[in-house]
Structures are given as structure tokens and as C-alpha cells.
N, C-alpha and C. Protein backbone atom coordinates (compact mmCIF):
# COMPACT_ATOMS: atom_id res chain seq x y z
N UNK A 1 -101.36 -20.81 43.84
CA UNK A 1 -101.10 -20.03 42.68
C UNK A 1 -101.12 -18.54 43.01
N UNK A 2 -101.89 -17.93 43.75
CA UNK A 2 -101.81 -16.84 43.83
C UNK A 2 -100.75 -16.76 44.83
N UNK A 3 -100.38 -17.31 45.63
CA UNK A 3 -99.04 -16.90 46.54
C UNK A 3 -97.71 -16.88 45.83
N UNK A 4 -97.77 -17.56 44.85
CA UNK A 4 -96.65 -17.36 43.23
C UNK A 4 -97.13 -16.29 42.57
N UNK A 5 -98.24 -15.98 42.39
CA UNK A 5 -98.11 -14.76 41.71
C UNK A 5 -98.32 -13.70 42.17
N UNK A 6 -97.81 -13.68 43.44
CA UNK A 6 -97.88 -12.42 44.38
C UNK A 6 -96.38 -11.58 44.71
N UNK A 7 -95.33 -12.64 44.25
CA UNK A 7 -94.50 -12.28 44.20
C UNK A 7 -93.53 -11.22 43.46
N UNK A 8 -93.10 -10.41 43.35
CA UNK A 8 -92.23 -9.31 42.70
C UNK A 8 -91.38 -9.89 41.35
N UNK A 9 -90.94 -11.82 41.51
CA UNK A 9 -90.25 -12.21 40.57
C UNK A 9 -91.38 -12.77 39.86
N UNK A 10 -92.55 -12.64 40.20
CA UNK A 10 -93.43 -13.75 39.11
C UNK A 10 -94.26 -11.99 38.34
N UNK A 11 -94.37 -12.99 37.06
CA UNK A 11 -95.56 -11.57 36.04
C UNK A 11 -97.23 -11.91 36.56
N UNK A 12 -97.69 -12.82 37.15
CA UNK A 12 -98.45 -13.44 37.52
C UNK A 12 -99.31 -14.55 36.39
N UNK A 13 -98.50 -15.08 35.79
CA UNK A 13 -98.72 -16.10 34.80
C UNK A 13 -98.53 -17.43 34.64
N UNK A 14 -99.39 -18.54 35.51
CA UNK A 14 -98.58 -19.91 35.74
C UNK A 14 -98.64 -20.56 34.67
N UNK A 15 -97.80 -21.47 34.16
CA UNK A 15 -97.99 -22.36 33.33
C UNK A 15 -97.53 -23.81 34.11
N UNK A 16 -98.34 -24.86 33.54
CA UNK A 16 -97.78 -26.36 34.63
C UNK A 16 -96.83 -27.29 33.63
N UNK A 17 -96.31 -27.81 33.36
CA UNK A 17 -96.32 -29.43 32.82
C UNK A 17 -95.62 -30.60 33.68
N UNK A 18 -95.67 -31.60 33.26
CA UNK A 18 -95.81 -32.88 34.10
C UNK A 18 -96.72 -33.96 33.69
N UNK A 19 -95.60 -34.90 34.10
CA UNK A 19 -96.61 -36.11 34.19
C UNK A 19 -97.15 -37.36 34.93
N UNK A 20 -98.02 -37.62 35.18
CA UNK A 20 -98.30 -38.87 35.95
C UNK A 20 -98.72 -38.05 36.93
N UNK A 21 -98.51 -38.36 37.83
CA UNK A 21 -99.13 -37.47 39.08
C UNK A 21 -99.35 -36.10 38.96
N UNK A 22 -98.20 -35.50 38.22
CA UNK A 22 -98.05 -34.31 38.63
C UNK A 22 -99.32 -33.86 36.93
N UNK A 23 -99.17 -34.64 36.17
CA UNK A 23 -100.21 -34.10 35.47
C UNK A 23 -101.81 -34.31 36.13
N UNK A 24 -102.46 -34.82 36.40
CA UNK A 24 -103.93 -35.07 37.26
C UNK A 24 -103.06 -33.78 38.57
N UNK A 25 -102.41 -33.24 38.92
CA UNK A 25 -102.27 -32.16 39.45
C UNK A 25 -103.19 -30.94 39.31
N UNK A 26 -102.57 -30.97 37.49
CA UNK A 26 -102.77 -29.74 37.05
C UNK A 26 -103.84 -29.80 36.62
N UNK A 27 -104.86 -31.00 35.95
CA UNK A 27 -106.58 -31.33 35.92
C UNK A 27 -106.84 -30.67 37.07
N UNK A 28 -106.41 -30.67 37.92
CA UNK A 28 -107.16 -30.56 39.20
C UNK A 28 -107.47 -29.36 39.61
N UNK A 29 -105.79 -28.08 39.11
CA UNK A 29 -106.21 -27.36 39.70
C UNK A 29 -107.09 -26.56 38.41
N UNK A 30 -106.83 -27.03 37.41
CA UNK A 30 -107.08 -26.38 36.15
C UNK A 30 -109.00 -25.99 36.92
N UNK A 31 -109.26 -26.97 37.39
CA UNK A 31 -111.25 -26.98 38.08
C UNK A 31 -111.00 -26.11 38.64
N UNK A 32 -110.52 -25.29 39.26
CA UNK A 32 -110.11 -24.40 40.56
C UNK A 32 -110.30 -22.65 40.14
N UNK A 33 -110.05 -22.79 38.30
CA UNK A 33 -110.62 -21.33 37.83
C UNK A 33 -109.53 -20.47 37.87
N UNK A 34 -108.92 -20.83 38.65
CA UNK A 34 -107.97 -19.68 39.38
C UNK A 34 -107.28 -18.98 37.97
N UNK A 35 -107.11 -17.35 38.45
CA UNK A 35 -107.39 -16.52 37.02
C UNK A 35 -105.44 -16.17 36.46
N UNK A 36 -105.10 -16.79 37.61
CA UNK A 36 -103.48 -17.12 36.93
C UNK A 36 -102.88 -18.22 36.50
N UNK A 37 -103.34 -19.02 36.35
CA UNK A 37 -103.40 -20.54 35.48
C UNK A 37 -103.51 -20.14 34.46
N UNK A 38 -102.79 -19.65 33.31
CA UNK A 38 -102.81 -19.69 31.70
C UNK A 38 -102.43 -20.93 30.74
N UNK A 39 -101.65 -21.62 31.08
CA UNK A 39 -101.68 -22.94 30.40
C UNK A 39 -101.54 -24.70 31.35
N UNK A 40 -101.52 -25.28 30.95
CA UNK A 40 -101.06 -27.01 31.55
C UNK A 40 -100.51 -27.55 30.23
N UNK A 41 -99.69 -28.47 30.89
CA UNK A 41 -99.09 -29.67 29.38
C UNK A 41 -99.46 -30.77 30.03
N UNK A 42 -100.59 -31.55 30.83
CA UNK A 42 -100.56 -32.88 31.26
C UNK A 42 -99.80 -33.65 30.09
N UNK A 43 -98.92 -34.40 30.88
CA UNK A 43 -98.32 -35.55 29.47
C UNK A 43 -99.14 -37.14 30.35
N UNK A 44 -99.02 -38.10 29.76
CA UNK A 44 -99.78 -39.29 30.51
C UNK A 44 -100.21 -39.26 31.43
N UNK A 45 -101.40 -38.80 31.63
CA UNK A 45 -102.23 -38.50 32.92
C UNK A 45 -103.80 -39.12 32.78
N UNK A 46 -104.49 -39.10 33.46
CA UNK A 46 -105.82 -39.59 33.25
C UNK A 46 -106.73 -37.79 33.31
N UNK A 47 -107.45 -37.81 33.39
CA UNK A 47 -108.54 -36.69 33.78
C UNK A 47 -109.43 -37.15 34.81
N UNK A 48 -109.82 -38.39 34.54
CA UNK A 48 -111.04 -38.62 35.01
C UNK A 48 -111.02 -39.62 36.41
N UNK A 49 -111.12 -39.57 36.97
CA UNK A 49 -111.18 -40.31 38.94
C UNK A 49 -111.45 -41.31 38.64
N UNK A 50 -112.49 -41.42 38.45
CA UNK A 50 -113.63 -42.55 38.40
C UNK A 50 -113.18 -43.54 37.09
N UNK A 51 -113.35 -43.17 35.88
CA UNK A 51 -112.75 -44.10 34.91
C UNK A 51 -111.22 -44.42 34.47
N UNK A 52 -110.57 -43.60 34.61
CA UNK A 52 -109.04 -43.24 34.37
C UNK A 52 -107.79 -44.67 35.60
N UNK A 53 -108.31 -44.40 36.69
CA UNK A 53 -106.99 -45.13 37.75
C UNK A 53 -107.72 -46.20 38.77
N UNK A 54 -108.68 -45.96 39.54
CA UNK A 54 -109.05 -47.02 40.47
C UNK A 54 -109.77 -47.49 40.38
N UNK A 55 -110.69 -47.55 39.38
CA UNK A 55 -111.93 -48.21 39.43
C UNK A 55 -112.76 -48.74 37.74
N UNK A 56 -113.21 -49.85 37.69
CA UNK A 56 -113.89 -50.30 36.69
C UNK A 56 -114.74 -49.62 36.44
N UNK A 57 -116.12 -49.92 35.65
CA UNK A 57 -117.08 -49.75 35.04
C UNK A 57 -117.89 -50.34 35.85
N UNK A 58 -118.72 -48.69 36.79
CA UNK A 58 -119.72 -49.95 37.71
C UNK A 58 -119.26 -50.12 39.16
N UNK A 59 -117.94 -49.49 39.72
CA UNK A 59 -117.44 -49.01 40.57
C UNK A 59 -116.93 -49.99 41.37
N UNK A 60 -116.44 -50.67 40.39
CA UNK A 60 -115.89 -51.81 41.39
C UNK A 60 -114.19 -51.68 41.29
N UNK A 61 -113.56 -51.85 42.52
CA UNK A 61 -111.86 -51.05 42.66
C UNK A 61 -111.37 -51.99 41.89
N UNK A 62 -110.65 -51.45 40.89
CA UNK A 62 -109.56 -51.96 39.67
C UNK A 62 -108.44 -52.31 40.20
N UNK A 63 -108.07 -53.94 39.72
CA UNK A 63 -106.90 -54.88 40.17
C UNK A 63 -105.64 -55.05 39.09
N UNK A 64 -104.38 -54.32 39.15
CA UNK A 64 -104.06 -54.24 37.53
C UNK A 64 -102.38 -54.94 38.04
């Protein structure tokens, strides 16, 4: 993000959207703080690692 907003064509303002992968992207970097991240649109995405995609309740790897 900051190598995008270092640029002459950027105002230094990212916004993300996406989905599926590319949304848990933007969860991701959204943790990251970074002070040019102003918005995300995750569309069908999970948030969460642990409960959301590979794994049950109790940590056992999810068979779907």
C-alpha cells in the first residue's frame, strides 16, 4: 500500500473490494493499520481463520 501511494498518480487513498479470496485479502490487510487503507467492500468472505474455512469447532480440519 504504501508503494501505491507513493506514486504521483495515486492521492494516497486505497480503497479494496472483492470477493472470496480477494475479500479475506483485505481482512487481512485491514490488521496491518496501514494509514492509507480508507475503505474495504469484502463481499462473501469469511473474517475469521479458524471458524470461517478449514476447520470445525475444536480444531478439527473441515471436510465439505
Amino acid at each position: 500500500m504504501d508503494w501505491i501511494a507513493s506514486h504521483p498518480w495515486s492521492d494516497g487513498k486505497i480503497g479494496m473490494v472483492g470477493g472470496s479470496y480477494l475479500g479475506i485479502v483485505q481482512w487481512k490487510l485491514a490488521l496491518l493499520n496501514n494509514p492509507h487503507l480508507k475503505a474495504i467492500s469484502p463481499v462473501v468472505s469469511g473474517y475469521d481463520d479458524y471458524r470461517d474455512r478449514f476447520y470445525s469447532t475444536g480444531g478439527r480440519h473441515e471436510t465439505r
